[in-house]
Each structure stands twice: as structure tokens, then as C-alpha cells.
C-alpha atoms as a PDB file:
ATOM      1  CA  UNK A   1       0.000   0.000   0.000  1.00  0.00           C
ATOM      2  CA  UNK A   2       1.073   3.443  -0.793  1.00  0.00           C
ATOM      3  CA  UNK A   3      -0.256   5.513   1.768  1.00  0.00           C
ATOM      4  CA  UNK A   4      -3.570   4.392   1.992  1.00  0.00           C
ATOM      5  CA  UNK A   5      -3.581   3.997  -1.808  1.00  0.00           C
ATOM      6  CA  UNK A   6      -1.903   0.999  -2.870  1.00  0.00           C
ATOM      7  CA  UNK A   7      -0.832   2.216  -6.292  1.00  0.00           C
ATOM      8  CA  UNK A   8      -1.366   0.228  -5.243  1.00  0.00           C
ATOM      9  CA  UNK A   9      -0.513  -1.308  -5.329  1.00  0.00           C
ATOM     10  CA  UNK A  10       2.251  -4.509  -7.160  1.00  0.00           C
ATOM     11  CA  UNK A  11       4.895  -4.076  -9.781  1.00  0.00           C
ATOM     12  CA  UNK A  12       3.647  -3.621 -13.578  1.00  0.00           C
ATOM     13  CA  UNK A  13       4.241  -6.595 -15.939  1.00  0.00           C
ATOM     14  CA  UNK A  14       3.708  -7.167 -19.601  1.00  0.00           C
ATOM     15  CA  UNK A  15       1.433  -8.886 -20.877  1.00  0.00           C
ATOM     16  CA  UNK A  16       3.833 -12.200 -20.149  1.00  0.00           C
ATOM     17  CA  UNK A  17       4.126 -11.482 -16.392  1.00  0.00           C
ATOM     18  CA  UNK A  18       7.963 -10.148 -16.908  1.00  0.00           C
ATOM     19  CA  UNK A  19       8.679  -6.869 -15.280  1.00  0.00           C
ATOM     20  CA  UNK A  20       8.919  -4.274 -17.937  1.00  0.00           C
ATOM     21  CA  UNK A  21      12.578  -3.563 -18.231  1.00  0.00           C
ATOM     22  CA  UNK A  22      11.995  -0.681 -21.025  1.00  0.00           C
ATOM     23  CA  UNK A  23      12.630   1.977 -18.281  1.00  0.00           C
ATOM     24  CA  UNK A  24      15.939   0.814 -18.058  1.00  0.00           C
ATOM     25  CA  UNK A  25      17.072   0.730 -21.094  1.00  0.00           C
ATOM     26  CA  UNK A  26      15.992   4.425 -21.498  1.00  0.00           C
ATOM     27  CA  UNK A  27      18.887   7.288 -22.257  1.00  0.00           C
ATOM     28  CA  UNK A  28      17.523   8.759 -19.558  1.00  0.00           C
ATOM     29  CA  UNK A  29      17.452   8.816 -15.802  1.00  0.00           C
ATOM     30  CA  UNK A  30      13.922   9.626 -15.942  1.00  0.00           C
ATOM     31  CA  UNK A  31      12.677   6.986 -17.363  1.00  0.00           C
ATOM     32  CA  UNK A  32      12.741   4.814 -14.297  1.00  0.00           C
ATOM     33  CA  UNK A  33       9.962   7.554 -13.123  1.00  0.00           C
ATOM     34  CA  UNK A  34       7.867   6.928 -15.974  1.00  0.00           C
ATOM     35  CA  UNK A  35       3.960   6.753 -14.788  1.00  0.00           C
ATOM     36  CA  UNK A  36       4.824   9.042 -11.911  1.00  0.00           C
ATOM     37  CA  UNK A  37       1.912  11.581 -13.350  1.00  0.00           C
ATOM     38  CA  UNK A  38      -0.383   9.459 -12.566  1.00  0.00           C
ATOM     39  CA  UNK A  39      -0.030   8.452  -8.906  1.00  0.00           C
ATOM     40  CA  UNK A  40       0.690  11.854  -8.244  1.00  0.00           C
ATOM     41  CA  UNK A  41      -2.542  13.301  -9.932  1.00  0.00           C
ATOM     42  CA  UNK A  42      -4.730  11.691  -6.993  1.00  0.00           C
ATOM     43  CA  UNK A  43      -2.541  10.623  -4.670  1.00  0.00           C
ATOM     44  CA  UNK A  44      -3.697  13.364  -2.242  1.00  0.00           C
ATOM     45  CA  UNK A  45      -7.264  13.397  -3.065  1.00  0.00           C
ATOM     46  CA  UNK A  46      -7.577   9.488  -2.275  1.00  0.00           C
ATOM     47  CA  UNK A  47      -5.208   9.374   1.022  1.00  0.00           C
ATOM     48  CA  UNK A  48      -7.939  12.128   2.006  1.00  0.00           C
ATOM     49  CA  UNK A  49     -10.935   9.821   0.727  1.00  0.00           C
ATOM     50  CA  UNK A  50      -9.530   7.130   2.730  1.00  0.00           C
ATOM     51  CA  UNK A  51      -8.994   8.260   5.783  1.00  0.00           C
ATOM     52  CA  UNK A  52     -12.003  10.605   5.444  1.00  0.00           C
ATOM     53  CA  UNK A  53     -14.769   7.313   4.697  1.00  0.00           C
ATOM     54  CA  UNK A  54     -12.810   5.130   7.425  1.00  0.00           C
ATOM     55  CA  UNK A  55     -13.522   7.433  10.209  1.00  0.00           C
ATOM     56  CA  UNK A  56     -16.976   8.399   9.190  1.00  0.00           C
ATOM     57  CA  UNK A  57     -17.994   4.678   8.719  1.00  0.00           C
ATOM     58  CA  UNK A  58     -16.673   3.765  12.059  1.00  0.00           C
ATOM     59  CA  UNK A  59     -18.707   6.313  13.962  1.00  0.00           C
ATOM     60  CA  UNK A  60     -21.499   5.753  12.312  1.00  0.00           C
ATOM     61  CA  UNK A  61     -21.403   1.585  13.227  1.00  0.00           C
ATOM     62  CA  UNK A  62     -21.481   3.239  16.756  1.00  0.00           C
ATOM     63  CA  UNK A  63     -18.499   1.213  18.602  1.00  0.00           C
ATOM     64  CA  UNK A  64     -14.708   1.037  18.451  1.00  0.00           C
ATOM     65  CA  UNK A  65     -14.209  -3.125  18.091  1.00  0.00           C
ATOM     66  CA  UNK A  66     -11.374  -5.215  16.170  1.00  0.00           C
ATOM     67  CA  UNK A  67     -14.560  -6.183  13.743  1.00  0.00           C
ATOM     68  CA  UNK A  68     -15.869  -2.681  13.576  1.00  0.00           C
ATOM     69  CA  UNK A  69     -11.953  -1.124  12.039  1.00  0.00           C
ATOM     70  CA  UNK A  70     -11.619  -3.805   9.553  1.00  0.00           C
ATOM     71  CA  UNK A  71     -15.445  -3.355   8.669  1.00  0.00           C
ATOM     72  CA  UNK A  72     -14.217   0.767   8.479  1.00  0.00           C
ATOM     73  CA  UNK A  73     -11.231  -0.055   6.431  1.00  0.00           C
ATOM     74  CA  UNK A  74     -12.811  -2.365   3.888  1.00  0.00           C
ATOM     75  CA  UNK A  75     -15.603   0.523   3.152  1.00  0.00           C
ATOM     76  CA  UNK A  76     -13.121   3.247   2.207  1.00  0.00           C
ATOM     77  CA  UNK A  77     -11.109   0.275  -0.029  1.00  0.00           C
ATOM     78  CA  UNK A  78     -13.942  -0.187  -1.944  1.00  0.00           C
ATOM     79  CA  UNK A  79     -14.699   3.549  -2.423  1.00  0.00           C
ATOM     80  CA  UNK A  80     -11.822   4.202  -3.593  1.00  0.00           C
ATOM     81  CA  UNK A  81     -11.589   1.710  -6.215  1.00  0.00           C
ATOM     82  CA  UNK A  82     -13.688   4.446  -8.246  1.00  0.00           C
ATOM     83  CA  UNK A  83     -10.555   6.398  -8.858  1.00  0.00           C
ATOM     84  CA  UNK A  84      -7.730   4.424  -7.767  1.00  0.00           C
ATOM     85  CA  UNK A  85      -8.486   2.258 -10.686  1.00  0.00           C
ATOM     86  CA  UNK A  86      -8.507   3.993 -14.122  1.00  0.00           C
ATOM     87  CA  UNK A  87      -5.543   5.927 -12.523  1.00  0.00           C
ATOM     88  CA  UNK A  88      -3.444   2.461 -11.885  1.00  0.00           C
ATOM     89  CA  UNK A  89      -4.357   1.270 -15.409  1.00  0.00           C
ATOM     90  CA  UNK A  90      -2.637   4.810 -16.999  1.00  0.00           C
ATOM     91  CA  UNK A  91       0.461   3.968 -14.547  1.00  0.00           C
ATOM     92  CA  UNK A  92       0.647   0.478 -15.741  1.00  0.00           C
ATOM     93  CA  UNK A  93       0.094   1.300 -19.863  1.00  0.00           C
ATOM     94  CA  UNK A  94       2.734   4.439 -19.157  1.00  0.00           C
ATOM     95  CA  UNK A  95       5.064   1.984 -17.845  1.00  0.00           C
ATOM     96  CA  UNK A  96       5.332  -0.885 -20.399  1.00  0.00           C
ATOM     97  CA  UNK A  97       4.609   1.719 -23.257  1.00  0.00           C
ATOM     98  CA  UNK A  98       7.973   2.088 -25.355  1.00  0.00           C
ATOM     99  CA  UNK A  99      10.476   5.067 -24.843  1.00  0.00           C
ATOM    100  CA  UNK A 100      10.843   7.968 -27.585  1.00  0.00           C
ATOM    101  CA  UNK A 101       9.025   9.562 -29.810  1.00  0.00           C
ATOM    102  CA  UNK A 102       7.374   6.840 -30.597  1.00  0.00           C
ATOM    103  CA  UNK A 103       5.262   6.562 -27.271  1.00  0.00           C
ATOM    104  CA  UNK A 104       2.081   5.950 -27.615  1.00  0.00           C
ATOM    105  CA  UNK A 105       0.741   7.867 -24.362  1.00  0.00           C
ATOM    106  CA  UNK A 106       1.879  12.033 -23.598  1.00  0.00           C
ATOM    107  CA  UNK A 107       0.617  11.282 -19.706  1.00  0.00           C
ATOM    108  CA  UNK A 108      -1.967  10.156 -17.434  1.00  0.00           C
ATOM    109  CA  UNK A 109      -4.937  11.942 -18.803  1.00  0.00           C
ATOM    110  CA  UNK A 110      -3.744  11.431 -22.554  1.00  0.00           C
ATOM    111  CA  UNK A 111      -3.614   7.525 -21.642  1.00  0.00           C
ATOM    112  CA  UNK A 112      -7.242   7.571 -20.244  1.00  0.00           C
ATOM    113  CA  UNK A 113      -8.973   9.694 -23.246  1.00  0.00           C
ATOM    114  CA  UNK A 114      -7.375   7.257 -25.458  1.00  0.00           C
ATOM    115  CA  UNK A 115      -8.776   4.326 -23.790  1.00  0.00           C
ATOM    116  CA  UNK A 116     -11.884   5.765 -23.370  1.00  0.00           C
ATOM    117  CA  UNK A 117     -12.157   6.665 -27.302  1.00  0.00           C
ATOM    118  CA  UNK A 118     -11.180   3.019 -28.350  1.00  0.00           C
ATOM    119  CA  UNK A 119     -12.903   1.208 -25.201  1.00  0.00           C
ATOM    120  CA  UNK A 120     -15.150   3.575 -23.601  1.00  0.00           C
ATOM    121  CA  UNK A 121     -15.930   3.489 -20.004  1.00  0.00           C
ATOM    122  CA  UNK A 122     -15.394  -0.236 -19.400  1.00  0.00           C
ATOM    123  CA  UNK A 123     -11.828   0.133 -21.171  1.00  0.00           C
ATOM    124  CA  UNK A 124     -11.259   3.075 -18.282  1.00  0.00           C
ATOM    125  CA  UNK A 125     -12.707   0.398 -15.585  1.00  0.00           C
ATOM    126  CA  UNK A 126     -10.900  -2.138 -16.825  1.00  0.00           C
ATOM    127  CA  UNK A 127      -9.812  -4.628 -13.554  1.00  0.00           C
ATOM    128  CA  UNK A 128     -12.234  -3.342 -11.755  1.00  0.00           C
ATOM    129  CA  UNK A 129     -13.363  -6.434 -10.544  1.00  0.00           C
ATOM    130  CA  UNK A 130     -10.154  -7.702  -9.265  1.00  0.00           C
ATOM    131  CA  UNK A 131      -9.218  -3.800  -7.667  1.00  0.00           C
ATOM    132  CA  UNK A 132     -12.076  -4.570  -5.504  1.00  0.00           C
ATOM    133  CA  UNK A 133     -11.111  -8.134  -4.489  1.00  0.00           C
ATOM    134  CA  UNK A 134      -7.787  -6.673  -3.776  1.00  0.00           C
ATOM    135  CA  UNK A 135      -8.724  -2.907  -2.189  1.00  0.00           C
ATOM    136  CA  UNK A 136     -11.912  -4.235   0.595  1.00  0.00           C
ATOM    137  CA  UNK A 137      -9.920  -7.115   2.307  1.00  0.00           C
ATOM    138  CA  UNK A 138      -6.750  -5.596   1.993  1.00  0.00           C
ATOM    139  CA  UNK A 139      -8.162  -1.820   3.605  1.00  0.00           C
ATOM    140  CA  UNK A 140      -9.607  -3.874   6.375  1.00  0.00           C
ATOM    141  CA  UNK A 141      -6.233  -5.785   7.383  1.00  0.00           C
ATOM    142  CA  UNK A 142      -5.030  -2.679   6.623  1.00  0.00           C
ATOM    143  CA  UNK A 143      -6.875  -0.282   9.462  1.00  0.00           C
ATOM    144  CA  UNK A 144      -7.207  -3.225  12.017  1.00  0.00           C
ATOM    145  CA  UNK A 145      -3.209  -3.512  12.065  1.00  0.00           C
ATOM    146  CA  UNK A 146      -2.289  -0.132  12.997  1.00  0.00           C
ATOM    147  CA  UNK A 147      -5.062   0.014  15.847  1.00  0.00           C
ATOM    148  CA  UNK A 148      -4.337  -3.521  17.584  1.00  0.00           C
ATOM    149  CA  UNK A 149      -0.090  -1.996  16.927  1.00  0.00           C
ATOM    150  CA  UNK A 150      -0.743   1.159  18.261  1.00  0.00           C
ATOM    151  CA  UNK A 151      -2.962  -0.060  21.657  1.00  0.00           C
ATOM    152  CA  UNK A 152      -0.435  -3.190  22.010  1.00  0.00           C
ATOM    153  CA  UNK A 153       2.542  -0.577  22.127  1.00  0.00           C
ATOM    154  CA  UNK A 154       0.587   1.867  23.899  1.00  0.00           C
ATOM    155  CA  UNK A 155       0.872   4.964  21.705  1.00  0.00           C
ATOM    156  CA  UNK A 156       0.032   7.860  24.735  1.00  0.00           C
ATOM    157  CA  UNK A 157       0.999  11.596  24.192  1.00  0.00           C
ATOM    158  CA  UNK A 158       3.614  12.451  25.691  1.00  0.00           C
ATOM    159  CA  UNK A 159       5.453   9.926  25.280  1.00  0.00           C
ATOM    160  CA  UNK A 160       9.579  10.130  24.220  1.00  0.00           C
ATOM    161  CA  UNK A 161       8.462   6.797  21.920  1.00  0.00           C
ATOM    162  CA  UNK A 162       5.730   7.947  20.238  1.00  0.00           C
ATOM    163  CA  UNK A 163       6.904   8.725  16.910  1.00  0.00           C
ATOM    164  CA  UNK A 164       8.855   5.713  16.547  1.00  0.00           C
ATOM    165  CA  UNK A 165       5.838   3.759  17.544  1.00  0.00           C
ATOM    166  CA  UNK A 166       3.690   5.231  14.989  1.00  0.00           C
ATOM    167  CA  UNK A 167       6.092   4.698  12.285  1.00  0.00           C
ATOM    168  CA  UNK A 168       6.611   0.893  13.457  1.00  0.00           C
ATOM    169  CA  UNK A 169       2.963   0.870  13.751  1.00  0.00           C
ATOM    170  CA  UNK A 170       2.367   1.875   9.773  1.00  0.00           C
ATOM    171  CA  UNK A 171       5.225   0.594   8.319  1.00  0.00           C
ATOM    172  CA  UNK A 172       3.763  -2.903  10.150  1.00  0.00           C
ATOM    173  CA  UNK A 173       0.006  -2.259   8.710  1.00  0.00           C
ATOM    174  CA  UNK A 174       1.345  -1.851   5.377  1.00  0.00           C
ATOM    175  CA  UNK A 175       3.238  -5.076   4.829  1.00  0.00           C
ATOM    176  CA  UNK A 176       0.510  -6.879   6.417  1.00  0.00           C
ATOM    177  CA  UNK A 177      -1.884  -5.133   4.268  1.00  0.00           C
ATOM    178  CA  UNK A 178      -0.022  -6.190   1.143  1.00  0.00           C
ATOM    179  CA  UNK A 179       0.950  -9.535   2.533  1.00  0.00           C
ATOM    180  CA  UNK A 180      -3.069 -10.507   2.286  1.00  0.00           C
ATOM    181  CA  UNK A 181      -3.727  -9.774  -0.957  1.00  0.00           C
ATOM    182  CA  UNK A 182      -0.789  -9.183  -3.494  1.00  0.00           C
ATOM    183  CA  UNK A 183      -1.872 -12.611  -5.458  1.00  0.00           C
ATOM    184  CA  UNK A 184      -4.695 -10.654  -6.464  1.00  0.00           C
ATOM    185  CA  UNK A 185      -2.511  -7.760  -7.459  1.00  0.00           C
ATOM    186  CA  UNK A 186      -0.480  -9.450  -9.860  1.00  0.00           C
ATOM    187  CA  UNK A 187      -3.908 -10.857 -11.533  1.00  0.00           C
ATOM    188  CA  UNK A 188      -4.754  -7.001 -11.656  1.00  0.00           C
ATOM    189  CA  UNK A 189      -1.880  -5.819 -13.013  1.00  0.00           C
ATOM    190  CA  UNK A 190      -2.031  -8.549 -16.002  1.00  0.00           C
ATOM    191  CA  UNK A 191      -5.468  -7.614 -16.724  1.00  0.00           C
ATOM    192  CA  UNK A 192      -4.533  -3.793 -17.397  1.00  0.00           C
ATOM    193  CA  UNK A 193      -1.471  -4.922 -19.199  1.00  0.00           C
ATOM    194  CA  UNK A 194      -3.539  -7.018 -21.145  1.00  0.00           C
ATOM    195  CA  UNK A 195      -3.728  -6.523 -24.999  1.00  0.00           C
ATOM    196  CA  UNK A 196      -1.376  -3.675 -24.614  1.00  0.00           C
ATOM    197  CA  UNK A 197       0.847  -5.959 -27.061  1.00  0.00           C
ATOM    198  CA  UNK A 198      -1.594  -8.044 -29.208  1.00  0.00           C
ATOM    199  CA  UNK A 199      -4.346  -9.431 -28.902  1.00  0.00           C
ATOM    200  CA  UNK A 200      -5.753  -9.734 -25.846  1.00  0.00           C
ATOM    201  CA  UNK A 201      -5.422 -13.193 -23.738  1.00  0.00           C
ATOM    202  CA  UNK A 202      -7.530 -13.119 -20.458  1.00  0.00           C
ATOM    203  CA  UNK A 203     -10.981 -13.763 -20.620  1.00  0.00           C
ATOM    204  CA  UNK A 204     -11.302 -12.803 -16.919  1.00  0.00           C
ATOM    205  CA  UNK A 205     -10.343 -12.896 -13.476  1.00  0.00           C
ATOM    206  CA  UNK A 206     -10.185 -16.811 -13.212  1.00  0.00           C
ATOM    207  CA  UNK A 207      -8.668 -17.609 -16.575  1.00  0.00           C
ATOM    208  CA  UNK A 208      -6.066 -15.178 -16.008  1.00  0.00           C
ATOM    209  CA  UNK A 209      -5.104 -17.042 -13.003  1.00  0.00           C
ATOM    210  CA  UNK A 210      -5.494 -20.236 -14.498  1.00  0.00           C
ATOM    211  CA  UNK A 211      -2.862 -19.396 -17.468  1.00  0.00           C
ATOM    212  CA  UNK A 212      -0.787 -17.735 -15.030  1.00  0.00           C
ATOM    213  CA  UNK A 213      -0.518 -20.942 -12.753  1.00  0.00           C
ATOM    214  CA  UNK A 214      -0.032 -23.230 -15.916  1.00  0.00           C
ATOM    215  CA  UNK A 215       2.855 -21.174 -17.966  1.00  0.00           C
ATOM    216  CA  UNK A 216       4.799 -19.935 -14.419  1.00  0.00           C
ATOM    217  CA  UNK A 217       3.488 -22.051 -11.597  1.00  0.00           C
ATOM    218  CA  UNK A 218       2.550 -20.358  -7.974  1.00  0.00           C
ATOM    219  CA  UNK A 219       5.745 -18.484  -7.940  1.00  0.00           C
ATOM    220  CA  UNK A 220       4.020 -16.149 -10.365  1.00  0.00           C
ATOM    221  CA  UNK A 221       1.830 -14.680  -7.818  1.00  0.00           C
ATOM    222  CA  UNK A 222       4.792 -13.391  -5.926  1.00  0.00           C
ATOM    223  CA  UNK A 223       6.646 -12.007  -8.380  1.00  0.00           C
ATOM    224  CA  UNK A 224       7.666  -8.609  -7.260  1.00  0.00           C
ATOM    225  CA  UNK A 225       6.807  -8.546  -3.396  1.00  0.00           C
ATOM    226  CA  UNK A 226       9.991  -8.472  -1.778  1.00  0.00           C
ATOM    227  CA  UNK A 227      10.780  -5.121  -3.662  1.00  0.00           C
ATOM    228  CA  UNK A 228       6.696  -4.211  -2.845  1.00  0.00           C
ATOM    229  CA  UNK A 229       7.106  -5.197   0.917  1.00  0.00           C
ATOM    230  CA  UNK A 230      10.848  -2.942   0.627  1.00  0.00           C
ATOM    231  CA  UNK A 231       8.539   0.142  -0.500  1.00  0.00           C
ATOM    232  CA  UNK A 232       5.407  -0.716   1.667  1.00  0.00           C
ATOM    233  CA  UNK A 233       7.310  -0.405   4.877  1.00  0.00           C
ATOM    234  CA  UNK A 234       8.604   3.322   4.793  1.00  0.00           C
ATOM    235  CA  UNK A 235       5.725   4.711   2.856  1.00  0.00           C
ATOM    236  CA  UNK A 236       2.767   3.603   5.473  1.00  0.00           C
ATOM    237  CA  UNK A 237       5.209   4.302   8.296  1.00  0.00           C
ATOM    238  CA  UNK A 238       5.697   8.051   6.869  1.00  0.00           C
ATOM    239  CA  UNK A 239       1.298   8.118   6.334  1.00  0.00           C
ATOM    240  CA  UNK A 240      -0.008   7.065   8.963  1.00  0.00           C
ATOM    241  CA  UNK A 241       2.467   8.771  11.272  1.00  0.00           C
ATOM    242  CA  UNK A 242       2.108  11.922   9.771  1.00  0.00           C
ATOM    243  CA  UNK A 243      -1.940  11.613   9.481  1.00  0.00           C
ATOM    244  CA  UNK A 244      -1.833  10.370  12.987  1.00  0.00           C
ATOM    245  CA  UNK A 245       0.268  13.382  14.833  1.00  0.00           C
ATOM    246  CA  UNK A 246      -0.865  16.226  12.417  1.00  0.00           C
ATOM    247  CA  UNK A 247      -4.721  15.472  13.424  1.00  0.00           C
ATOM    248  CA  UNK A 248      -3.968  14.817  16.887  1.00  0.00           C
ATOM    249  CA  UNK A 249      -2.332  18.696  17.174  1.00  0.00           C
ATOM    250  CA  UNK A 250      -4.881  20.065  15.016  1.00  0.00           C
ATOM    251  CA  UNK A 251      -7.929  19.086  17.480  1.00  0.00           C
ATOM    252  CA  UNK A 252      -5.686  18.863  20.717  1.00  0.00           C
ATOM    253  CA  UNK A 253      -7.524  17.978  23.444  1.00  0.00           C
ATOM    254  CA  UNK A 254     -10.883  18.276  21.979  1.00  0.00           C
ATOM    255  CA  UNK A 255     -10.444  14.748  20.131  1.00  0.00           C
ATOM    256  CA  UNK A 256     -10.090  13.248  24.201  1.00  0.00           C
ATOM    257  CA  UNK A 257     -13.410  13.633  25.409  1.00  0.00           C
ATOM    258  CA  UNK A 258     -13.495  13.248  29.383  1.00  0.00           C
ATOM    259  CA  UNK A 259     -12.593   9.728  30.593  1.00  0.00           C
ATOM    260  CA  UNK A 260     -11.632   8.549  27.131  1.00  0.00           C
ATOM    261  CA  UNK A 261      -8.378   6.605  27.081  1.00  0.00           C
ATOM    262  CA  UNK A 262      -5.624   8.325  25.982  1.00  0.00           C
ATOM    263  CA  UNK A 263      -3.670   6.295  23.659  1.00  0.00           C
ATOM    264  CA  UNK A 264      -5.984   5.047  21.242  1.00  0.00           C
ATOM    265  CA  UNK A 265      -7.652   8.719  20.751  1.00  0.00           C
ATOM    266  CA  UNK A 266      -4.245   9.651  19.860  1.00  0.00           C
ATOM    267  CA  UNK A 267      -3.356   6.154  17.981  1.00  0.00           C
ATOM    268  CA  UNK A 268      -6.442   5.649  15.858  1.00  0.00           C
ATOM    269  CA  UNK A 269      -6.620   8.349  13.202  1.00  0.00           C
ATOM    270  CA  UNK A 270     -10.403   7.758  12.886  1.00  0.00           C
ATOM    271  CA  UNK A 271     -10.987   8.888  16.099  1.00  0.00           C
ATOM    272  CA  UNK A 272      -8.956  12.163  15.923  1.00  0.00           C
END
């Protein structure tokens, strides 16, 4: 997970589930940044969806409960599928598109009107499906971590710790958060790569995975997670740190009410 989006999410693969290795072959330095645009377009506007539906869903199913954060966490996943996944399919085509003046794509936007014009709005929406399957679960495990981290290491203001803790704390939720789903991720990424090069070859979610398994065996679904896990852990420490201490000064003692514990007021960026 990047921040609470996942860019989520896993690394970009052509169409036969290599890594693209286009970017390095580039004259430039800056084509190992290629598809930046698009993360970067929405990047703020999601973290704030996230974090914004995963608070309000929580108060409104009335109590704080283990069940009750991954129920929280899974709602904003799914809501932000909407835009989290027309802007991962312009990352992945920018990515595996050639280098030059022969690109197909200028950017982000210039990859989705494209798309759009040949495919319409089920070309835009295009692994839809499988964003979900990834984003609900994955949001859930995602939210539950850091509260259960934060109350077990007793994140409390005041404390000379409490950074550190919060940064273990996200760094922790985001691993785990990736751990539970990335299968689904690779299947994802496939789809969107799919018929990028040719004709297409998926028919859907389960054929994908069945041709997967066949040409590249099980290994295939964790292609890329060590370097994913390597990025997961400073990213989510650096969010949910950052969300966590910047709320909790912004509302001070007026997100405490009387007789509240301390630390998870202060932990739990829902409850800020």
C-alpha cells in the first residue's frame, strides 16, 4: 500500500508477467519515473478519501471493536476503487509503453482519453473487478493492524516513543496489508497490461489465473513482493504517522473527550 492507496498497489508486468525492463534501457534517468503523473494526480485526493470514509464509517457503526476497524477499512477500499483504478491502469500502460518519440501515451490523462475513445468506459474500468477483491480485504487488514499496533505498544501523548511507535505501527500495517492480498494484485496488473501488445489473452479474473498458474506455476503470484514489501514499509510508516500526529495537534484535546483513554484517541486516526 502506498499511503492508503496501494498504487497500489504490485509491480507492472507485460502482458507475459515479466517486469517491464523498457525503463531501463531508457537514455535517460527519468525513465525509471515513468507513470509518476499518474499516482501523483490523486494521490492526495484518495489518502484524504480514505482516511475521510474510514472514520466516518466507524462512527457511524457506533463502537470502536477489532470487527468494527476492519469493517471501516474495507468501506473506504472499496470507495476508492472508483478512482484508484482507471488511474493504476494509466500507470501500468505508461510503464510498459515504449520510450521515444514513438510513445504511444503524452501522460496520465492522454492515456485515459485514449482508452476511453477506443474502449469507452469499461476500457477506463478495466480490472475493476479484481481492484475490488484486492482494495476491501486488503483496507480492512489494513486499518485493524495499525489500531491492535498502536494499543499493544501503547501509543500515549507524551510519550519520548511515540513517533517511533507510529512509524513501526504503519510501516507494520502496510506489509501486512499487502501480505493478504498481493496474489490478487499481480492478476490485476495482467489484466490492465492485457492486450497492450496483441491481442488480448484473459478472458477474466479466473482464466487469467489459471494461465498464469499453468505457464509460471505459484511463484508467479509473488513475483515482485519483496521489492513491494521494501517500499510498503517506509511509505505507510511516513502516512499514517504523519496523518496520525498532524490530526492529533490540530484538534488537541478536543479529540479526548473526558474519561476517554488516551492512547488510542491519539493512535487511531479515525478517532482524531
Amino acid at each position: 500500500m502506498e499511503g492508503p492507496w496501494r498504487g497500489g498497489f504490485g509491480q507492472p508486468r507485460t502482458p507475459s508477467g515479466n517486469a517491464p525492463d523498457a525503463s531501463l534501457c531508457a537514455p535517460q534517468v527519468l525513465g525509471l519515473y515513468r507513470g509518476l503523473g499518474s499516482p501523483l494526480l490523486g494521490l492526495t485526493f484518495i489518502n484524504a478519501l480514505v482516511f475521510g470514509v474510514q472514520g466516518n464509517t466507524l462512527r457511524a457503526l457506533g463502537r470502536d471493536s477489532p470487527l468494527n476497524q476492519f469493517l471501516a477499512g474495507a468501506a473506504a477500499g472499496a470507495i476508492q476503487c472508483v478512482i484508484c483504478c482507471p488511474m493504476e491502469l494509466a500507470k501500468t500502460r505508461l510503464q510498459l509503453q515504449e520510450a521515444g518519440p514513438a510513445r504511444t501515451y503524452r501522460g496520465p490523462l492522454d492515456c485515459l482519453a485514449q482508452v476511453y475513445r477506443r474502449e469507452g468506459l469499461r476500457g477506463v474500468h478495466r480490472g475493476m473487478v479484481s481492484t475490488l477483491l484486492r482494495e476491501t480485504p486488503s483496507f480492512g487488514v489494513y486499518f485493524l493492524t495499525y489500531d491492535t499496533l498502536t494499543r499493544a505498544l501503547g501509543c500515549e501523548p507524551g510519550d519520548r516513543l511515540l513517533v517511533p511507535k507510529l512509524l513501526l505501527a504503519g510501516g507494520t500495517s502496510g506489509i501486512a496489508s499487502w501480505l493478504s492480498t498481493y496474489p490478487l494484485d499481480v492478476v490485476k496488473s495482467r489484466l490492465q497490461a492485457d492486450g497492450l501488445r496483441g491481442a488480448p489473452r484473459y478472458r477474466g479474473i479466473l482464466d487469467c489465473v489459471r494461465q498464469s498458474y499453468r505457464a509460471e506455476g505459484w511463484r508467479v503470484f509473488t513475483r515482485g513482493l519483496a521489492s513491494t514489501l521494501l517500499r510498503a514499509f517506509p511509505v505507510n510508516a511516513a502516512t499514517f504517522a504523519t496523518v496520525t500526529v498532524v490530526l492529533s495537534y490540530a484538534r488537541g484535546e478536543e479529540a479526548r473527550p473526558e474519561g476517554d483513554a488516551v492512547g488510542p484517541a491519539l493512535a487511531q486516526p479515525s478517532s482524531l
